[in-house]
N, C-alpha and C. Protein backbone atom coordinates (compact mmCIF):
# COMPACT_ATOMS: atom_id res chain seq x y z
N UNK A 1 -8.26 -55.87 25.13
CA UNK A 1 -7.68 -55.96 23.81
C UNK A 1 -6.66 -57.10 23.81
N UNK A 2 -6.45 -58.12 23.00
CA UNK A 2 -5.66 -59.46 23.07
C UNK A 2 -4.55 -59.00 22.59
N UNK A 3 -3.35 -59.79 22.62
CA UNK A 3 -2.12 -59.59 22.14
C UNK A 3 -2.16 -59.40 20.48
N UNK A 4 -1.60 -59.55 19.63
CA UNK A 4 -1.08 -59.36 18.47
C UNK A 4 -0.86 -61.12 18.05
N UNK A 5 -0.82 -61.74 17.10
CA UNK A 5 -0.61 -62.89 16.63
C UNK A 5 1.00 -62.39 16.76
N UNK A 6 1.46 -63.30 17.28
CA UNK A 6 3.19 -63.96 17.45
C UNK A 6 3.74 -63.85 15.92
N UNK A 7 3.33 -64.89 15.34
CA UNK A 7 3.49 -64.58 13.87
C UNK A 7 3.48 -63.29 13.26
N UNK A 8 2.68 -62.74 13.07
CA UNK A 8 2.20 -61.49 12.55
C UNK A 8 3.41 -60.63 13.03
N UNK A 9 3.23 -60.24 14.37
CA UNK A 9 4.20 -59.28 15.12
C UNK A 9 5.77 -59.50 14.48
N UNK A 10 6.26 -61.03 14.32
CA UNK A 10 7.23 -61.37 13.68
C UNK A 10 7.35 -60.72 12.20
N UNK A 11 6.52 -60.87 11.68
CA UNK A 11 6.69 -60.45 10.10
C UNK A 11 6.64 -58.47 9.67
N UNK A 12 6.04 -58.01 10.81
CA UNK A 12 5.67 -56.61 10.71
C UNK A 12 7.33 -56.29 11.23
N UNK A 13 7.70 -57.08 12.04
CA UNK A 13 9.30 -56.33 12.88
C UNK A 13 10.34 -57.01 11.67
N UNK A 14 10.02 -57.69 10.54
CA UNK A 14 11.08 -57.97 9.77
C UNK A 14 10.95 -57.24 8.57
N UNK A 15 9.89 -56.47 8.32
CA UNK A 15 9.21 -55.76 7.44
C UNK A 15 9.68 -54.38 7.65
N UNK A 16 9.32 -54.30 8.70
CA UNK A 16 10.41 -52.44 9.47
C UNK A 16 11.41 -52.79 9.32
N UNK A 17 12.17 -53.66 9.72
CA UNK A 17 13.69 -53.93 9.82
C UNK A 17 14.33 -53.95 8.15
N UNK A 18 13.55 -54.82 6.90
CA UNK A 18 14.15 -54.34 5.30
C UNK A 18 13.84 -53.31 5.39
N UNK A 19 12.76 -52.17 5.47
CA UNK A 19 12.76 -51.31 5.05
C UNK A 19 13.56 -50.54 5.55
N UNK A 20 13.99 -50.13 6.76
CA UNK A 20 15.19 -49.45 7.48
C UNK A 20 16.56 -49.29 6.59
N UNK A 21 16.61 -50.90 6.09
CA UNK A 21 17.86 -51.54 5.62
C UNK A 21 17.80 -50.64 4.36
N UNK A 22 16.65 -50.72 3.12
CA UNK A 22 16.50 -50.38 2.10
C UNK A 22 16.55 -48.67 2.49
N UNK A 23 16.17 -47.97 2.87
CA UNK A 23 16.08 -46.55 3.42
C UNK A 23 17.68 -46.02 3.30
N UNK A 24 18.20 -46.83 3.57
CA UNK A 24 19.95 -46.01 3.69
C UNK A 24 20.59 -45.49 2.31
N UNK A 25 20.10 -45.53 1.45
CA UNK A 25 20.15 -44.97 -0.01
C UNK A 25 19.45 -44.16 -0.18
N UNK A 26 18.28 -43.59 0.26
CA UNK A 26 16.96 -42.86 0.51
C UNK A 26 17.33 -41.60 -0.41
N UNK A 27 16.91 -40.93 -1.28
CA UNK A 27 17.52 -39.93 -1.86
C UNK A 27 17.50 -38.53 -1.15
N UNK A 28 16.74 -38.51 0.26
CA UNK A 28 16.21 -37.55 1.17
C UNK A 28 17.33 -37.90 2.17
N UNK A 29 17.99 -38.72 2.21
CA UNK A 29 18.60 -38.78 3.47
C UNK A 29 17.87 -40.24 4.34
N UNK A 30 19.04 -40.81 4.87
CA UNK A 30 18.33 -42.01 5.89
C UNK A 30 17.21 -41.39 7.07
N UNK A 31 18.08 -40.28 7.68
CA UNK A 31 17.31 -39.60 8.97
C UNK A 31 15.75 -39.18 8.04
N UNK A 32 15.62 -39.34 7.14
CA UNK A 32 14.37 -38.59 6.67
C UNK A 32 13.71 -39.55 6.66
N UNK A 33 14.13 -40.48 5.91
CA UNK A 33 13.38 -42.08 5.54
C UNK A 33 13.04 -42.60 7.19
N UNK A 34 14.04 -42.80 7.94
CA UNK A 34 13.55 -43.54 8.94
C UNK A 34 12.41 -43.08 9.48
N UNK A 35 12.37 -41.26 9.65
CA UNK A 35 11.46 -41.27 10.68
C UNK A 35 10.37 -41.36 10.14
N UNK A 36 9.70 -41.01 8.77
CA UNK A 36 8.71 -41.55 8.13
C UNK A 36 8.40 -42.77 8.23
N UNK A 37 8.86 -43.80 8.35
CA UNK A 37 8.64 -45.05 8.82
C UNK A 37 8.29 -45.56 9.94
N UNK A 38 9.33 -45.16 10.55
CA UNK A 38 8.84 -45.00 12.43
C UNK A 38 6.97 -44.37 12.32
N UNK A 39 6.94 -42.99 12.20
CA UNK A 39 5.97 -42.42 11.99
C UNK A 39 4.73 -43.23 11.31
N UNK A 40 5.06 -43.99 10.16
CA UNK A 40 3.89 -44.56 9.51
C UNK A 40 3.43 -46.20 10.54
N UNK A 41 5.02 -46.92 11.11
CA UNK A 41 4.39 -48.08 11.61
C UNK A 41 3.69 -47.48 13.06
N UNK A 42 4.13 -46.37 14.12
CA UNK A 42 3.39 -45.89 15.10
C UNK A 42 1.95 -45.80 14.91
N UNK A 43 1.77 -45.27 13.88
CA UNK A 43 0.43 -44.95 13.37
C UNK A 43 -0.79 -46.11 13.19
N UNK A 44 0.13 -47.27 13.01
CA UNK A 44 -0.58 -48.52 13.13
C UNK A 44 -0.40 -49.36 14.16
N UNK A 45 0.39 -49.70 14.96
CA UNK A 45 0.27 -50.27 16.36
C UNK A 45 -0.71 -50.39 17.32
N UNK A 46 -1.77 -49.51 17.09
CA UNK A 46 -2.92 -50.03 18.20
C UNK A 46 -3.74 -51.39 17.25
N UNK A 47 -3.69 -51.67 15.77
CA UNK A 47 -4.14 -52.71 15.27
C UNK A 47 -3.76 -54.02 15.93
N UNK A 48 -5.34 -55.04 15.98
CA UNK A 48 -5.06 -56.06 16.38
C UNK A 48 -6.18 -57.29 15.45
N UNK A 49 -6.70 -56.69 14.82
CA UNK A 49 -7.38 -57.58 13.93
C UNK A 49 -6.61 -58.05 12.85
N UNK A 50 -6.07 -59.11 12.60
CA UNK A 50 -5.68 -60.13 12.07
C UNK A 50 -5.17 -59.46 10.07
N UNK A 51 -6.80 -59.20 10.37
CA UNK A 51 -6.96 -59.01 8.88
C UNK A 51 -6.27 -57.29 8.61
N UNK A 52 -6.68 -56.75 9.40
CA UNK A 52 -5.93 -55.15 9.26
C UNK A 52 -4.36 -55.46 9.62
N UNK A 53 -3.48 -56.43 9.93
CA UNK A 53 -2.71 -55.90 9.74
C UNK A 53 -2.11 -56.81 8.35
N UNK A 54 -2.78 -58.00 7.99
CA UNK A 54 -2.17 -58.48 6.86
C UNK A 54 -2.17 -57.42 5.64
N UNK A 55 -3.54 -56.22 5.78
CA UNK A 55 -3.29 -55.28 4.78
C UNK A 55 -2.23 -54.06 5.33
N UNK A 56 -1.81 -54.16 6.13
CA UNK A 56 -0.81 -53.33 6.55
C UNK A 56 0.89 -53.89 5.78
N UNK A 57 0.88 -55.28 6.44
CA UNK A 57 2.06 -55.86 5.64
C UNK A 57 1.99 -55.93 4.41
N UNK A 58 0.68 -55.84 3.54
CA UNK A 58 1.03 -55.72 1.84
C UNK A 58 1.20 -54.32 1.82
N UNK A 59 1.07 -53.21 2.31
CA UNK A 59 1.27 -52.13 2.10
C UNK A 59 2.74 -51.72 2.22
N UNK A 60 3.24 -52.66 3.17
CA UNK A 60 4.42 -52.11 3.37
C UNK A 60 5.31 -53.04 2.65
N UNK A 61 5.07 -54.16 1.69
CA UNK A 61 5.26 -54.81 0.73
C UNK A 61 5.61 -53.92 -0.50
N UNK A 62 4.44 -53.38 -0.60
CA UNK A 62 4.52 -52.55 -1.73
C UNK A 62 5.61 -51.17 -1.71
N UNK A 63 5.64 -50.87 -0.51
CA UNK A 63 6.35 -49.68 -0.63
C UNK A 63 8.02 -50.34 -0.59
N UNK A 64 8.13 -51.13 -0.28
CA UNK A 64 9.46 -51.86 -0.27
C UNK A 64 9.66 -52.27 -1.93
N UNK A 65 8.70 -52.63 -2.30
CA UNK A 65 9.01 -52.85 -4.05
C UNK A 65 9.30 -51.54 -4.93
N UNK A 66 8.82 -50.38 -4.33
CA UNK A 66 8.67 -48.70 -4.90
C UNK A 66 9.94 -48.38 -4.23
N UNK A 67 10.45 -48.75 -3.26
CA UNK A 67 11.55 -48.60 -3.17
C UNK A 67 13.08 -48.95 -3.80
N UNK A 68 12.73 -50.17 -4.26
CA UNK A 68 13.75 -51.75 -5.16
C UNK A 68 13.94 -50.60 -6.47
N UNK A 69 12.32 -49.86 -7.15
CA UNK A 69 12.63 -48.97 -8.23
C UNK A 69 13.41 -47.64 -8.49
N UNK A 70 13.31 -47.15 -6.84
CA UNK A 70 14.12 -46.23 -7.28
C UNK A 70 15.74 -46.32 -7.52
């Protein structure tokens, strides 16, 4: 199994890192938000196809914008 694109790996760890940031307002609590997050990026870490994770980063795009609304 090959490494992860450098790039990619960069943008997924700055992507966890706003959302962490955005989470501390969380209306559940931060400890709730984080570990759902933790939990959802674990869940994707064995990905290494290019294309699965660019739809991973719009996903977590999106939930960062659903977040901006609440």
């Amino acid at each position: 199994m090959p490494p992860p694109n450098p790039q990619l790996r960069q943008q997924v760890i700055s992507i966890y890192k706003e959302l962490l940031n955005r989470g501390r307002d969380y209306p559940k609590g931060y400890n709730y938000f984080r570990e759902r997050v933790y939990k959802a990026f674990k869940a994707k870490a064995d990905l290494r196809d290019d294309e699965e994770i660019h739809r991973a980063i719009k996903h977590a795009e999106y939930v960062k914008k659903e977040l901006e609304a609440l």
